[in-house]
PDB file of N, CA and C in Angstrom:
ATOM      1  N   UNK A   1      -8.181  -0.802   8.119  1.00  0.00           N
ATOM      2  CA  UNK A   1      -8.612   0.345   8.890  1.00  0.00           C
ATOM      3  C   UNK A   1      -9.858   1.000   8.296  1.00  0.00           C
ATOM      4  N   UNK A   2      -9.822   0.946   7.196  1.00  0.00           N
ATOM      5  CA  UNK A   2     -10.632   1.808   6.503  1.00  0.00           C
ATOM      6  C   UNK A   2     -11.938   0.877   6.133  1.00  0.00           C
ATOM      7  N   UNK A   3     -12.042  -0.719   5.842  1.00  0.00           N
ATOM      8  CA  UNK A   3     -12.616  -1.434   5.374  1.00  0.00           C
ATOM      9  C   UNK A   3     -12.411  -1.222   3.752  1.00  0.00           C
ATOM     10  N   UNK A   4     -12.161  -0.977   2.919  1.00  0.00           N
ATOM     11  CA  UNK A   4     -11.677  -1.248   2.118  1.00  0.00           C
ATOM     12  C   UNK A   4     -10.501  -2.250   1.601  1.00  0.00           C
ATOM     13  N   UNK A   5     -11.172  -2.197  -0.198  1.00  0.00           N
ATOM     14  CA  UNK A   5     -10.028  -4.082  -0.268  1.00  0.00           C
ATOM     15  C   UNK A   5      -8.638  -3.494  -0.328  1.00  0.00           C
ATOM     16  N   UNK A   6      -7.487  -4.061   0.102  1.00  0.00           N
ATOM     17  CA  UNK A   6      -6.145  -3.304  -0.002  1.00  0.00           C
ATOM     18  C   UNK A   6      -5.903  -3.390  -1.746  1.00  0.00           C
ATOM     19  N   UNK A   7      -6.682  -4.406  -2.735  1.00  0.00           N
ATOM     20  CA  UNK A   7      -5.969  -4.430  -3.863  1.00  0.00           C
ATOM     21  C   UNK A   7      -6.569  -2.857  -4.467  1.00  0.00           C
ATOM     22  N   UNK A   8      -7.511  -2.525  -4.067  1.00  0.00           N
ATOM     23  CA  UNK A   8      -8.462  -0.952  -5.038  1.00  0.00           C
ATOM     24  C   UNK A   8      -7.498  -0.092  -4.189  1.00  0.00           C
ATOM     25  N   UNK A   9      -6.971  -0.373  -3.204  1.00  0.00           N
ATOM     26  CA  UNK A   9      -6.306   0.883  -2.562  1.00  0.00           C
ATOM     27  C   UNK A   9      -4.944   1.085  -3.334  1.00  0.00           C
ATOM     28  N   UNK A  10      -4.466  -0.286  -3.395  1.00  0.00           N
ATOM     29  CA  UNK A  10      -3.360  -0.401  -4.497  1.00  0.00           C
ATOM     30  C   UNK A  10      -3.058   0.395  -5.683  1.00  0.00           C
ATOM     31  N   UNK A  11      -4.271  -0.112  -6.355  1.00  0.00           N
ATOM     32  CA  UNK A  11      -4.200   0.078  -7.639  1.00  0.00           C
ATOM     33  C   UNK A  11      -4.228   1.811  -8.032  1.00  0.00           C
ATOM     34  N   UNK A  12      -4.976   2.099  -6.831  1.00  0.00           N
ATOM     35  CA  UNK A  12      -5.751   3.868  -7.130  1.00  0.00           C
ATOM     36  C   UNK A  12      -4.391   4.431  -6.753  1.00  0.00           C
ATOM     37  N   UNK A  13      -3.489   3.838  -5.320  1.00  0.00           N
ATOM     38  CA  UNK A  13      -2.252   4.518  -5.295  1.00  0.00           C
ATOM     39  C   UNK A  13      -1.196   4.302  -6.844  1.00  0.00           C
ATOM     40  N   UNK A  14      -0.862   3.435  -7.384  1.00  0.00           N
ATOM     41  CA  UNK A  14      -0.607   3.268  -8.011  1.00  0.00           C
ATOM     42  C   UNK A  14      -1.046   4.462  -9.347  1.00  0.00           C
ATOM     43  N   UNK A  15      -1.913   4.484  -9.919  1.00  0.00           N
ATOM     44  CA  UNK A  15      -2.453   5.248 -11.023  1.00  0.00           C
ATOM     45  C   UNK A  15      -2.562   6.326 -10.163  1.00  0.00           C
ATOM     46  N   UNK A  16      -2.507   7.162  -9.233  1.00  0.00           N
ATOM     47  CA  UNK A  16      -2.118   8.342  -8.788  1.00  0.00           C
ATOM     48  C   UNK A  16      -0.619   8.819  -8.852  1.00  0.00           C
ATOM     49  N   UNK A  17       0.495   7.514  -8.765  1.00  0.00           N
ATOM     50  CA  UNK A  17       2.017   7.845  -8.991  1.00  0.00           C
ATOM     51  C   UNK A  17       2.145   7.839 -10.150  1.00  0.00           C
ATOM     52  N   UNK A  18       1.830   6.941 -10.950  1.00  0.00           N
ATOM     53  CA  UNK A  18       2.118   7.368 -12.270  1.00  0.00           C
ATOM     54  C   UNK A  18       1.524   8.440 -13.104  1.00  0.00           C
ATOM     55  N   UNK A  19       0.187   9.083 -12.459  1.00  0.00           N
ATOM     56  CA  UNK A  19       0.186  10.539 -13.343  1.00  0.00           C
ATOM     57  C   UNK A  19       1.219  11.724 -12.837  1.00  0.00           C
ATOM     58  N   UNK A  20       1.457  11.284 -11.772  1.00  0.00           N
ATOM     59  CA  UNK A  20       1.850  12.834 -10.788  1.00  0.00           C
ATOM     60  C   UNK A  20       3.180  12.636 -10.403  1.00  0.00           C
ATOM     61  N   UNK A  21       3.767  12.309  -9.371  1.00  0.00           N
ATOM     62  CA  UNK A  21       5.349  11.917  -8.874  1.00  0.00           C
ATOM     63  C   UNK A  21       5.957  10.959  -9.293  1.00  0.00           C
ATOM     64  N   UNK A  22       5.441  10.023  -9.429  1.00  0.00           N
ATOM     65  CA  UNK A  22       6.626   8.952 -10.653  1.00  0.00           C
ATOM     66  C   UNK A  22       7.321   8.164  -9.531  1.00  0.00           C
ATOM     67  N   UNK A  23       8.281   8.272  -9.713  1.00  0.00           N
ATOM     68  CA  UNK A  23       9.437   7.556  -9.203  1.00  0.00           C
ATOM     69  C   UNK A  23       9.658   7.499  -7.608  1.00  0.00           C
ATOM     70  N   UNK A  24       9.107   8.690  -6.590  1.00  0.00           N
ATOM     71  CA  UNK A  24       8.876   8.662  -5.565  1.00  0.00           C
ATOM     72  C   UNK A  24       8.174   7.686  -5.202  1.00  0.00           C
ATOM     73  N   UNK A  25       7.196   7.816  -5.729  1.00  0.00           N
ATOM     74  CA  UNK A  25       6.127   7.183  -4.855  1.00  0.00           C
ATOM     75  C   UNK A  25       6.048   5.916  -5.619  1.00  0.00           C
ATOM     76  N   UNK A  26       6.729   5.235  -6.290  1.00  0.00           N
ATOM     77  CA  UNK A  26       7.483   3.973  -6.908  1.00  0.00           C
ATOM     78  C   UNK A  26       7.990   3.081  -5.666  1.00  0.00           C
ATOM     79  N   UNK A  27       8.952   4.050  -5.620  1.00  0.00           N
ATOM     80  CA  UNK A  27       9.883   3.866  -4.479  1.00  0.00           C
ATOM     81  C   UNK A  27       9.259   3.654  -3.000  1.00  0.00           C
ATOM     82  N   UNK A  28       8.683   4.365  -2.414  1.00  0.00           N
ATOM     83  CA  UNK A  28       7.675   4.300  -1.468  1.00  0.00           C
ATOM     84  C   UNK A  28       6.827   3.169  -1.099  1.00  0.00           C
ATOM     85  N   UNK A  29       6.044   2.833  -2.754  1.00  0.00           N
ATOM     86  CA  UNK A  29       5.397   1.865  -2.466  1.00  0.00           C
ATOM     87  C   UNK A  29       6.403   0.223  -2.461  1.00  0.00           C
ATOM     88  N   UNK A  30       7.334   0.263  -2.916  1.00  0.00           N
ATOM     89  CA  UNK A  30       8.189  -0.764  -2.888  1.00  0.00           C
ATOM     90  C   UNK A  30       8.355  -0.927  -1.342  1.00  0.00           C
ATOM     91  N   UNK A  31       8.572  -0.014  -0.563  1.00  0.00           N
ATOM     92  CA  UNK A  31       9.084  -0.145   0.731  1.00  0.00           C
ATOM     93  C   UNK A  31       8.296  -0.643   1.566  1.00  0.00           C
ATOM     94  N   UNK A  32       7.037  -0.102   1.252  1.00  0.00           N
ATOM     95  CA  UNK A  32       6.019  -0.296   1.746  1.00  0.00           C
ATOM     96  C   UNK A  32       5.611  -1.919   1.594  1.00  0.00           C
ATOM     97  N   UNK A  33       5.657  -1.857   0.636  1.00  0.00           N
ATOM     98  CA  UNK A  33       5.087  -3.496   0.518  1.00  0.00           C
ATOM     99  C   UNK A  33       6.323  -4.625   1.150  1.00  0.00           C
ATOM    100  N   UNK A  34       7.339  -4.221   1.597  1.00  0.00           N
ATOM    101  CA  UNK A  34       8.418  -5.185   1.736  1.00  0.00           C
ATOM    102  C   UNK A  34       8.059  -4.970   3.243  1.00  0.00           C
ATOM    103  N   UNK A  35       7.924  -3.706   4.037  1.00  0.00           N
ATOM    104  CA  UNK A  35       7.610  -3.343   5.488  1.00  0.00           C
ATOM    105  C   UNK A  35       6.715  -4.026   6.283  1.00  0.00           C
ATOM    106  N   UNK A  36       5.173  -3.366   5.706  1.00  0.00           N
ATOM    107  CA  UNK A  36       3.860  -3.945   6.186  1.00  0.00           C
ATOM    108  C   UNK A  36       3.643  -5.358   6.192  1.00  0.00           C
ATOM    109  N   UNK A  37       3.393  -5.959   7.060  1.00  0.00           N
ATOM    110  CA  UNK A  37       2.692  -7.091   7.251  1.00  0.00           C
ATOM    111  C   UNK A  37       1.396  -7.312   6.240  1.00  0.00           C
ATOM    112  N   UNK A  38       1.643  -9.150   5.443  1.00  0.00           N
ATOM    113  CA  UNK A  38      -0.033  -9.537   4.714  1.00  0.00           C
ATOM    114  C   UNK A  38      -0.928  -9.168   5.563  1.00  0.00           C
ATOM    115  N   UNK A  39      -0.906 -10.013   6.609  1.00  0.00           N
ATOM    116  CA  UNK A  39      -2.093 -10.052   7.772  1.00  0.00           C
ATOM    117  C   UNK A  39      -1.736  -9.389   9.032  1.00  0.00           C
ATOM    118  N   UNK A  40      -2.992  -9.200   9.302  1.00  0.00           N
ATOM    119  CA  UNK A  40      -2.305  -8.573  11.430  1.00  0.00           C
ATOM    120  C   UNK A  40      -2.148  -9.316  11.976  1.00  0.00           C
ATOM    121  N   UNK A  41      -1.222  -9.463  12.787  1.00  0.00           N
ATOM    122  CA  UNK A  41      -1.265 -10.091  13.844  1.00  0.00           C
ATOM    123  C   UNK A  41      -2.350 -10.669  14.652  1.00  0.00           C
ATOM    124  N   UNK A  42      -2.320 -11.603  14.959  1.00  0.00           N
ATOM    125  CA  UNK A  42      -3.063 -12.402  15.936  1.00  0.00           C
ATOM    126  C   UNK A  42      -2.793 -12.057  17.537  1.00  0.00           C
ATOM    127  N   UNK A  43      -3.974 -10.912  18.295  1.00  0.00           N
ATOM    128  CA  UNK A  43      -3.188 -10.678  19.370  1.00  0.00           C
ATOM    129  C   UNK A  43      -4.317 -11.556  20.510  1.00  0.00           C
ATOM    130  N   UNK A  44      -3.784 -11.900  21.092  1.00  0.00           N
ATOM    131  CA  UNK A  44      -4.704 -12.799  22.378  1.00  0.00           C
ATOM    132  C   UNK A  44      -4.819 -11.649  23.302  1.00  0.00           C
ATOM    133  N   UNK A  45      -6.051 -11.651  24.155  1.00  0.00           N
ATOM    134  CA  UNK A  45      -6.145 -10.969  24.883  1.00  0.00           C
ATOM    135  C   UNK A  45      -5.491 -11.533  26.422  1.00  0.00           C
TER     136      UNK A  45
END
């Protein structure tokens, strides 16, 4: 969405949970990554 690489988006979320909420947003991102799709979908018009 943003054009950005998902791994810098990663990482910055990442080193933002571990200074600040911890374990929430641990948790969160676990879900997250099991939820979201690697790639988008392929939609035909």
């Amino acid at each position: 969405y943003i054009d950005v690489d998902p791994t810098i988006v990663r990482l910055v979320y990442t080193a933002l949970t571990l200074f600040t909420a911890g374990f929430p947003g641990i948790l969160f991102y676990i879900i997250c990554a099991i939820v979201i799709p690697q790639k988008p979908f392929d939609v035909e018009p």
